[in-house]
PDB file of N, CA and C in Angstrom:
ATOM      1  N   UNK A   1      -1.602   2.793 -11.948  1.00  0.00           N
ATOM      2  CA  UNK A   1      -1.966   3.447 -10.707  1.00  0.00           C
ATOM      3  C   UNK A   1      -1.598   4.919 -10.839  1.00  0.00           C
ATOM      4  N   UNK A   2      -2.863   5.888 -10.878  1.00  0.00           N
ATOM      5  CA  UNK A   2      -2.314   7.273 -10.541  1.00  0.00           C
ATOM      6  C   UNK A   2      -1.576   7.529  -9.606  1.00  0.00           C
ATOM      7  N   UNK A   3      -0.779   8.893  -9.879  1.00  0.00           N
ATOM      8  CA  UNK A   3      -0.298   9.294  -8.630  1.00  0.00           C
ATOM      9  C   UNK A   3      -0.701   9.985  -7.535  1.00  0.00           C
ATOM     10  N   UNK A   4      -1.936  10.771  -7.414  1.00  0.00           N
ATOM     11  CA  UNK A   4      -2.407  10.510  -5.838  1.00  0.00           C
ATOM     12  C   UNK A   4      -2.765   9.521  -5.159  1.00  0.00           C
ATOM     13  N   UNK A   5      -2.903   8.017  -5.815  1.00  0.00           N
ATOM     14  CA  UNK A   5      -2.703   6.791  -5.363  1.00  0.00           C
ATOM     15  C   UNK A   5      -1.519   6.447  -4.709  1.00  0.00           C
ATOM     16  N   UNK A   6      -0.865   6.616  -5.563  1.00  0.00           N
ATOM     17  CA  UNK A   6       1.032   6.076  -5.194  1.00  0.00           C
ATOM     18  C   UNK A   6       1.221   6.822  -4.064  1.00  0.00           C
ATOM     19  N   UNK A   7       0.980   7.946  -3.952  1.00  0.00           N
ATOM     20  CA  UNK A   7       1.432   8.806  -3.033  1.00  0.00           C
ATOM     21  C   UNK A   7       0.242   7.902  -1.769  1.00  0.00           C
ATOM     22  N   UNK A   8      -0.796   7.914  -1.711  1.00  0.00           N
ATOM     23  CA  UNK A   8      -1.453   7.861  -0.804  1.00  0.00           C
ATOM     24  C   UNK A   8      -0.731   5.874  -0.492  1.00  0.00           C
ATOM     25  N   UNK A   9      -0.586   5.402  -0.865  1.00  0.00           N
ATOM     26  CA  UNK A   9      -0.076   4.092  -0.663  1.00  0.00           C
ATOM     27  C   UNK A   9       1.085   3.980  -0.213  1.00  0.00           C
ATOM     28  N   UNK A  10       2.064   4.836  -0.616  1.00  0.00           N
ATOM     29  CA  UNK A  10       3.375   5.500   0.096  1.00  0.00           C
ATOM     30  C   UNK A  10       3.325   5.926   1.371  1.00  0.00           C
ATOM     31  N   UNK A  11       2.031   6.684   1.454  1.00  0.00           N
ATOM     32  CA  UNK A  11       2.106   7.245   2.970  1.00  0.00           C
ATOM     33  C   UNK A  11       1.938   6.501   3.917  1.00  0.00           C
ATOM     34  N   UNK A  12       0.860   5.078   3.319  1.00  0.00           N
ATOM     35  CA  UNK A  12       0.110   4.290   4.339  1.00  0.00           C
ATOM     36  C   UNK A  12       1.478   3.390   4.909  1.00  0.00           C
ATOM     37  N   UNK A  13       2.552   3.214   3.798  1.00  0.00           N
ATOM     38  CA  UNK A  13       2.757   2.013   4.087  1.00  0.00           C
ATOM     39  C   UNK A  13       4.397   2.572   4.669  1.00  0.00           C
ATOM     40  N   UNK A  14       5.132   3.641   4.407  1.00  0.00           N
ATOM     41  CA  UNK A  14       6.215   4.096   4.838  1.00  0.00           C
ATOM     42  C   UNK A  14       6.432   5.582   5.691  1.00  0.00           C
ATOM     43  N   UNK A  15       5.228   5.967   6.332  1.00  0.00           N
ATOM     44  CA  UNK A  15       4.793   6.902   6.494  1.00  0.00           C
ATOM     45  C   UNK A  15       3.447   6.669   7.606  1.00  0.00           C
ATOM     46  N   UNK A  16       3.337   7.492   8.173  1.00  0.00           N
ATOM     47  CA  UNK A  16       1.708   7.622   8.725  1.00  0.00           C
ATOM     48  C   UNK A  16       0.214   7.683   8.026  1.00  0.00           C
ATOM     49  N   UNK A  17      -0.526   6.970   7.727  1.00  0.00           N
ATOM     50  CA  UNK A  17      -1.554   7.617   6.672  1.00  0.00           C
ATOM     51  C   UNK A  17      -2.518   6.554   6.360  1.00  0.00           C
ATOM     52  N   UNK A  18      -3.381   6.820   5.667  1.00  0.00           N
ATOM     53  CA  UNK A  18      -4.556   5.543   5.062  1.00  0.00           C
ATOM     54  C   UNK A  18      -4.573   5.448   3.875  1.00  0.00           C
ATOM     55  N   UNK A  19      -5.326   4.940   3.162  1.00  0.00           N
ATOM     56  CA  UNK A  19      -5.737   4.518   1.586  1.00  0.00           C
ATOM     57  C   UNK A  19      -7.048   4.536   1.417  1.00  0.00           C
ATOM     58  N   UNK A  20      -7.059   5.378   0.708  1.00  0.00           N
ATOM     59  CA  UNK A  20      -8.923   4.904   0.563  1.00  0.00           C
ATOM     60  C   UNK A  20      -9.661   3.901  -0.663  1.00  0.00           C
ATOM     61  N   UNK A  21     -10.809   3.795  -0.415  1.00  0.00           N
ATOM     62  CA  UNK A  21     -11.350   2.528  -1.296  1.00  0.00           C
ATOM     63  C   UNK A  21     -10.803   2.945  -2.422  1.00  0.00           C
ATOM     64  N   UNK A  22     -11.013   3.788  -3.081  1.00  0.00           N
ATOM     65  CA  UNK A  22     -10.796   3.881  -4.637  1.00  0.00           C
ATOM     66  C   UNK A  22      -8.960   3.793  -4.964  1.00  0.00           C
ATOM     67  N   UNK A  23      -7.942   4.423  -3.943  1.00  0.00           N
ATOM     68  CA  UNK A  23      -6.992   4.047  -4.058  1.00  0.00           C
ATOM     69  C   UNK A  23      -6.458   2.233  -4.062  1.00  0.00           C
ATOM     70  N   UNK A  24      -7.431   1.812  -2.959  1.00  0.00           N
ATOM     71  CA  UNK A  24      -6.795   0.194  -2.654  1.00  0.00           C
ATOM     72  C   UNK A  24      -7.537  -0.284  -3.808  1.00  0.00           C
ATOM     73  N   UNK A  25      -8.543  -0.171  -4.655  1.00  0.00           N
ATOM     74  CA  UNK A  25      -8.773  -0.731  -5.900  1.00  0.00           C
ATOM     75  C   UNK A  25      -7.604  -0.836  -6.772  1.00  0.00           C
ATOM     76  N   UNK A  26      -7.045   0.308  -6.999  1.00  0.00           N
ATOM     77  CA  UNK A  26      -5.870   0.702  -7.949  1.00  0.00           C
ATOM     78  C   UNK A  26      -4.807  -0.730  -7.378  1.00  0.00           C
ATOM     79  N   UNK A  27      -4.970  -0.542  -6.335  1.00  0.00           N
ATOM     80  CA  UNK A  27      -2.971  -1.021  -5.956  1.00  0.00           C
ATOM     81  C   UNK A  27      -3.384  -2.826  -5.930  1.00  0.00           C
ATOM     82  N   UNK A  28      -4.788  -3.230  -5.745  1.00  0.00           N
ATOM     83  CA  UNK A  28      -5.518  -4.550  -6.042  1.00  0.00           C
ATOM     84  C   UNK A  28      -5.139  -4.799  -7.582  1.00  0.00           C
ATOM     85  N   UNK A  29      -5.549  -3.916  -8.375  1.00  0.00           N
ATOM     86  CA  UNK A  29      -5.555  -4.121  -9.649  1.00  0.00           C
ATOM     87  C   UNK A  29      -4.231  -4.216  -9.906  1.00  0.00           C
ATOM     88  N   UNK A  30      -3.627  -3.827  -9.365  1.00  0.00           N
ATOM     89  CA  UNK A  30      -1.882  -3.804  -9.575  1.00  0.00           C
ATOM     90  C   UNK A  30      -1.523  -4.600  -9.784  1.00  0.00           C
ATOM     91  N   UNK A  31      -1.746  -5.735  -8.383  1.00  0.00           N
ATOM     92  CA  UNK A  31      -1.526  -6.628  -8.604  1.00  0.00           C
ATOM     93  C   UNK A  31      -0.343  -6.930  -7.063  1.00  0.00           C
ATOM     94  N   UNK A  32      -0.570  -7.873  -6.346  1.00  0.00           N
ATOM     95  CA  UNK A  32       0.658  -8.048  -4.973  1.00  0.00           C
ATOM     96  C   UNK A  32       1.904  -8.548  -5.399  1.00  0.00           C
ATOM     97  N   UNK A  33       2.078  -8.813  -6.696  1.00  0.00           N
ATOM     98  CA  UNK A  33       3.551  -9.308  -6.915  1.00  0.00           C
ATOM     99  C   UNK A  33       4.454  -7.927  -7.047  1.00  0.00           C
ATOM    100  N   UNK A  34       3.382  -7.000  -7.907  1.00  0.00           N
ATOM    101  CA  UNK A  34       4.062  -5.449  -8.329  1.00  0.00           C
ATOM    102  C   UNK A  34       4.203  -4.704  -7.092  1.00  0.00           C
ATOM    103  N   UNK A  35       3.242  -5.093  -6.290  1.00  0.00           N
ATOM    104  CA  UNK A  35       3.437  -4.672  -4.883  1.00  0.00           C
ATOM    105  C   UNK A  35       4.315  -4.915  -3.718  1.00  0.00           C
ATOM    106  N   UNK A  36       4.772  -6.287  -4.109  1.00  0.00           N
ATOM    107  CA  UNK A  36       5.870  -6.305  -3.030  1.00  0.00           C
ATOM    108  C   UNK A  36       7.142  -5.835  -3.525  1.00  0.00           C
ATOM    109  N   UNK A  37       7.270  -6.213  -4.919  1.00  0.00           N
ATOM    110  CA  UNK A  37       8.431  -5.202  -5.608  1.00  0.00           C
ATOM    111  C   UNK A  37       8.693  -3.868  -5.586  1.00  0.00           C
ATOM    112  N   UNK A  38       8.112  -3.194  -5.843  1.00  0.00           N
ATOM    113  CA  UNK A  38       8.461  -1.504  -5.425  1.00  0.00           C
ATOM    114  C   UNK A  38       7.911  -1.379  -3.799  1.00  0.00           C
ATOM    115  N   UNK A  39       7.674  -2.472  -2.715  1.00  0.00           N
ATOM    116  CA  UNK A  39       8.082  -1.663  -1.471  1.00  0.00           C
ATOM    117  C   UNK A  39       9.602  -2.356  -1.749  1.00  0.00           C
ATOM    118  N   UNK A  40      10.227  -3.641  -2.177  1.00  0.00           N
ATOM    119  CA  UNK A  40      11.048  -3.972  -1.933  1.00  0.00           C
ATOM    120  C   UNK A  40      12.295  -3.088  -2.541  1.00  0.00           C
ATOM    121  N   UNK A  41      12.215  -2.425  -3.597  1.00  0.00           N
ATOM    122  CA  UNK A  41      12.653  -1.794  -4.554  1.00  0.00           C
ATOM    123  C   UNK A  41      12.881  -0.090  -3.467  1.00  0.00           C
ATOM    124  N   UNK A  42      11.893   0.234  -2.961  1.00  0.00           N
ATOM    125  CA  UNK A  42      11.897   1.505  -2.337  1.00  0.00           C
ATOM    126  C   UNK A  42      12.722   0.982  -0.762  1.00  0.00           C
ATOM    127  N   UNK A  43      13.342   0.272  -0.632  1.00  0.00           N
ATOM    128  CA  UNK A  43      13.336  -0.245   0.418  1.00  0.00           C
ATOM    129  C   UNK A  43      15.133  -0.169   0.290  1.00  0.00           C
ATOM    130  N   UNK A  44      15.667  -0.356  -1.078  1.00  0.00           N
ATOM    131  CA  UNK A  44      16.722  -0.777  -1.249  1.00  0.00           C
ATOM    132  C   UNK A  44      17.257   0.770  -1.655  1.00  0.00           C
ATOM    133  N   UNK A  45      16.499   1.558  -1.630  1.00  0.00           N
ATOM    134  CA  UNK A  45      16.934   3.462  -1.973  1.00  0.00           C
ATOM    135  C   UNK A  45      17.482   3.597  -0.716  1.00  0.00           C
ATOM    136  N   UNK A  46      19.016   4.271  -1.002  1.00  0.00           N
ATOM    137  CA  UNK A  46      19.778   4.854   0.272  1.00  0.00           C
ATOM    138  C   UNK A  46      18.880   5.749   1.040  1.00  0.00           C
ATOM    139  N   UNK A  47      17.755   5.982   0.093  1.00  0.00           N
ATOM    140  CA  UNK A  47      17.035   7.621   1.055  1.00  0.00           C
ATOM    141  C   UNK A  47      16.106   6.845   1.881  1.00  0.00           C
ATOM    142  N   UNK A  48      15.873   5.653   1.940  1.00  0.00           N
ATOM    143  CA  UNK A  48      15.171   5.164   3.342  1.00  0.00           C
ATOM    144  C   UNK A  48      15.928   4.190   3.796  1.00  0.00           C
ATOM    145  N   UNK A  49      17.264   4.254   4.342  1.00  0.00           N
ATOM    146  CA  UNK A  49      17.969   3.314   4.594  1.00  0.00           C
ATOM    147  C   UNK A  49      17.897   3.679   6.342  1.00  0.00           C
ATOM    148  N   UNK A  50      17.252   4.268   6.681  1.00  0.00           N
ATOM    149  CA  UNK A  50      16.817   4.562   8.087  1.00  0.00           C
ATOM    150  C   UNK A  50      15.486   4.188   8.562  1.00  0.00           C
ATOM    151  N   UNK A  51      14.742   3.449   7.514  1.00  0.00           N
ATOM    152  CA  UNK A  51      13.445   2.732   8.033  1.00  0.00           C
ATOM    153  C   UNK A  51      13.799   1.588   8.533  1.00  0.00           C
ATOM    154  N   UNK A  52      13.322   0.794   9.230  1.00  0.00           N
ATOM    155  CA  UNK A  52      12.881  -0.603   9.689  1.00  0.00           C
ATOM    156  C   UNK A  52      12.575  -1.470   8.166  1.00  0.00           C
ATOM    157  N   UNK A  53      13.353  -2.047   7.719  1.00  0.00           N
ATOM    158  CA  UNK A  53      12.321  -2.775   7.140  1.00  0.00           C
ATOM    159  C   UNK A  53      11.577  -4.352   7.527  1.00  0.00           C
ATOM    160  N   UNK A  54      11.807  -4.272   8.348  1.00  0.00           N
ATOM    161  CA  UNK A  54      10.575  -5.377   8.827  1.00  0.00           C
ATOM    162  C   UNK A  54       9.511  -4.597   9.437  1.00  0.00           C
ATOM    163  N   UNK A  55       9.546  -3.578   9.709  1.00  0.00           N
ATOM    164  CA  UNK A  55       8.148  -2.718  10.165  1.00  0.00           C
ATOM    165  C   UNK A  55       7.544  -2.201   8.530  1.00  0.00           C
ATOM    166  N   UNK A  56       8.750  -2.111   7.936  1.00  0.00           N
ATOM    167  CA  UNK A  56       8.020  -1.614   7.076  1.00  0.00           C
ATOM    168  C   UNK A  56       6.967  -2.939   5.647  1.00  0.00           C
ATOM    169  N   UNK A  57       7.660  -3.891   6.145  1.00  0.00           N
ATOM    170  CA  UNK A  57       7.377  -5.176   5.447  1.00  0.00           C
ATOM    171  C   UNK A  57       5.862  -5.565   6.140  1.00  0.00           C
ATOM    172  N   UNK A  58       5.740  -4.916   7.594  1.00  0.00           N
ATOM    173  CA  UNK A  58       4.386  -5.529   8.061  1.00  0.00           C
ATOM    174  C   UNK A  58       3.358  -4.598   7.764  1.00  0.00           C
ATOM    175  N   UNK A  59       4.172  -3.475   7.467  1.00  0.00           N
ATOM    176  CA  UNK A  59       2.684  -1.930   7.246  1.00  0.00           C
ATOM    177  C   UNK A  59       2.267  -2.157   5.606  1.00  0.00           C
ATOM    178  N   UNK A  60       3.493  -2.930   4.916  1.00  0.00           N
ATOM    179  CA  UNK A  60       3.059  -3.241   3.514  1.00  0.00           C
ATOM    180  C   UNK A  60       1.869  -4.185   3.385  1.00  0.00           C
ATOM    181  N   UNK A  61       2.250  -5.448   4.101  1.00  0.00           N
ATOM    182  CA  UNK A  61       1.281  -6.446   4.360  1.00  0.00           C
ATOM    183  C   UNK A  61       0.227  -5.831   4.717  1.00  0.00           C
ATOM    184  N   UNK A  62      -0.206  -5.436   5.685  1.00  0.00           N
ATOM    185  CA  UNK A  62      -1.312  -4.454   6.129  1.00  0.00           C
ATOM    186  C   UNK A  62      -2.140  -3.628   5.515  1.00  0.00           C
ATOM    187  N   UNK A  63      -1.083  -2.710   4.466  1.00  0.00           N
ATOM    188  CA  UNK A  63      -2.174  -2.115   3.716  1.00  0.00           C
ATOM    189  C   UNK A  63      -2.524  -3.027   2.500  1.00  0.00           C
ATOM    190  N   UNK A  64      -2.035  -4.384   2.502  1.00  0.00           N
ATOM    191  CA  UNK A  64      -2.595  -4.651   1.406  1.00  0.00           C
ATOM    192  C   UNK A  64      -3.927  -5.513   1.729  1.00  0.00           C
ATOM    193  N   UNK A  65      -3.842  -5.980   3.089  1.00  0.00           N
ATOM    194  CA  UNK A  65      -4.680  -7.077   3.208  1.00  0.00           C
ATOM    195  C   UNK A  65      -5.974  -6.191   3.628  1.00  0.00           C
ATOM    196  N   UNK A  66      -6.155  -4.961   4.296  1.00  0.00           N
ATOM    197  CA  UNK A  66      -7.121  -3.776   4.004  1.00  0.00           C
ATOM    198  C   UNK A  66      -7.455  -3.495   2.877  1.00  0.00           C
ATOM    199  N   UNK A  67      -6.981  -3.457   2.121  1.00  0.00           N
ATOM    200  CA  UNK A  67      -7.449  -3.355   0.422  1.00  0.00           C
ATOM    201  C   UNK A  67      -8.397  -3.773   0.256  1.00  0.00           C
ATOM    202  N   UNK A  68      -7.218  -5.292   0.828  1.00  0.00           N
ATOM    203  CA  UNK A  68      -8.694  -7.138  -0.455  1.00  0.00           C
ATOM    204  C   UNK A  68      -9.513  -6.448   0.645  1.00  0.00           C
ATOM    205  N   UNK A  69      -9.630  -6.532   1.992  1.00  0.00           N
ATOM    206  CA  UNK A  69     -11.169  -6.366   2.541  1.00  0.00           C
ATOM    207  C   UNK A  69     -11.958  -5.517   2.279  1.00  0.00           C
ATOM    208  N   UNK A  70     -11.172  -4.202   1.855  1.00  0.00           N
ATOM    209  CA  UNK A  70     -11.958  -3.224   1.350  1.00  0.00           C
ATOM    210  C   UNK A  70     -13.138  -3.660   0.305  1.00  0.00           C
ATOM    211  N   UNK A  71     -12.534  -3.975  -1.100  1.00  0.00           N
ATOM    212  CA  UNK A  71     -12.458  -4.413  -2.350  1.00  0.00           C
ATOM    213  C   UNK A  71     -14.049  -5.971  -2.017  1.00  0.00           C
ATOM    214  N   UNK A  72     -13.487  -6.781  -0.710  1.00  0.00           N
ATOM    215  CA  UNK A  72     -14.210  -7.723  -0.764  1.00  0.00           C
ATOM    216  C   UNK A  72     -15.366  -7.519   0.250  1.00  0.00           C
ATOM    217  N   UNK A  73     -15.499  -6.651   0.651  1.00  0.00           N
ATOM    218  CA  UNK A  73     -16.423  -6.077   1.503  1.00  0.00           C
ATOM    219  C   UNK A  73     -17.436  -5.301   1.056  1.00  0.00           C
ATOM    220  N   UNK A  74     -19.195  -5.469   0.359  1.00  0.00           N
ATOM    221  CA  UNK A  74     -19.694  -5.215  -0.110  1.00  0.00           C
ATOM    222  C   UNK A  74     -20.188  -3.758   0.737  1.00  0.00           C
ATOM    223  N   UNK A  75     -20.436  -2.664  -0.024  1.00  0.00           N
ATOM    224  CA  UNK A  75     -20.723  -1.064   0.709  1.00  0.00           C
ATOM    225  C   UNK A  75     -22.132  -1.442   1.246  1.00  0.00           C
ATOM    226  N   UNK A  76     -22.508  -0.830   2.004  1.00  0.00           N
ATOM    227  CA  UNK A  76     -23.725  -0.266   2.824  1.00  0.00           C
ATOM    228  C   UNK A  76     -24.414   0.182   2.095  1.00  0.00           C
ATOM    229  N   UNK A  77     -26.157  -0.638   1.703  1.00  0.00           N
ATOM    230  CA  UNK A  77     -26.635   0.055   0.902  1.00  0.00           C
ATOM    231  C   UNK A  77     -27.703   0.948   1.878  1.00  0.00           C
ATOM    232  N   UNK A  78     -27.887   2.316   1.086  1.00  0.00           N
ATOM    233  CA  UNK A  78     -28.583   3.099   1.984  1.00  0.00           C
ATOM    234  C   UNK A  78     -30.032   3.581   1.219  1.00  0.00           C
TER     235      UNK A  78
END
């Protein structure tokens, strides 16, 4: 996963922000096991020891399950 991905997946999910298709491909391809590990992993850094993490456990869920729909949601052909 590049890092204007990471960053943009960071924002969505600990932060205010979205993901866009080509990012939620990346973090799909990732894979949700790698995904729950580094929110869980970023979760356990003293420098967000002032988040929620059960808010932050549901914005994770969230952006991931936007992804698959993204990902499984065929585009608009025009």
């Amino acid at each position: 996963m590049g890092l204007p991905c990471v960053l943009e997946a960071f924002t969505s999910i600990f932060e205010i922000g979205s993901i866009s298709n080509k990012c939620c491909d990346e973090l799909v391809v990732l894979g949700k096991v790698c995904h729950s590990v580094l929110v869980k992993r970023t979760l356990e850094n003293p420098l967000f020891k002032d988040l929620s993490p059960a808010t932050i456990i549901v914005k994770s869920i969230q952006t991931w399950n936007n992804c698959l729909g993204s990902i499984d949601s065929p585009s608009p052909s025009t």
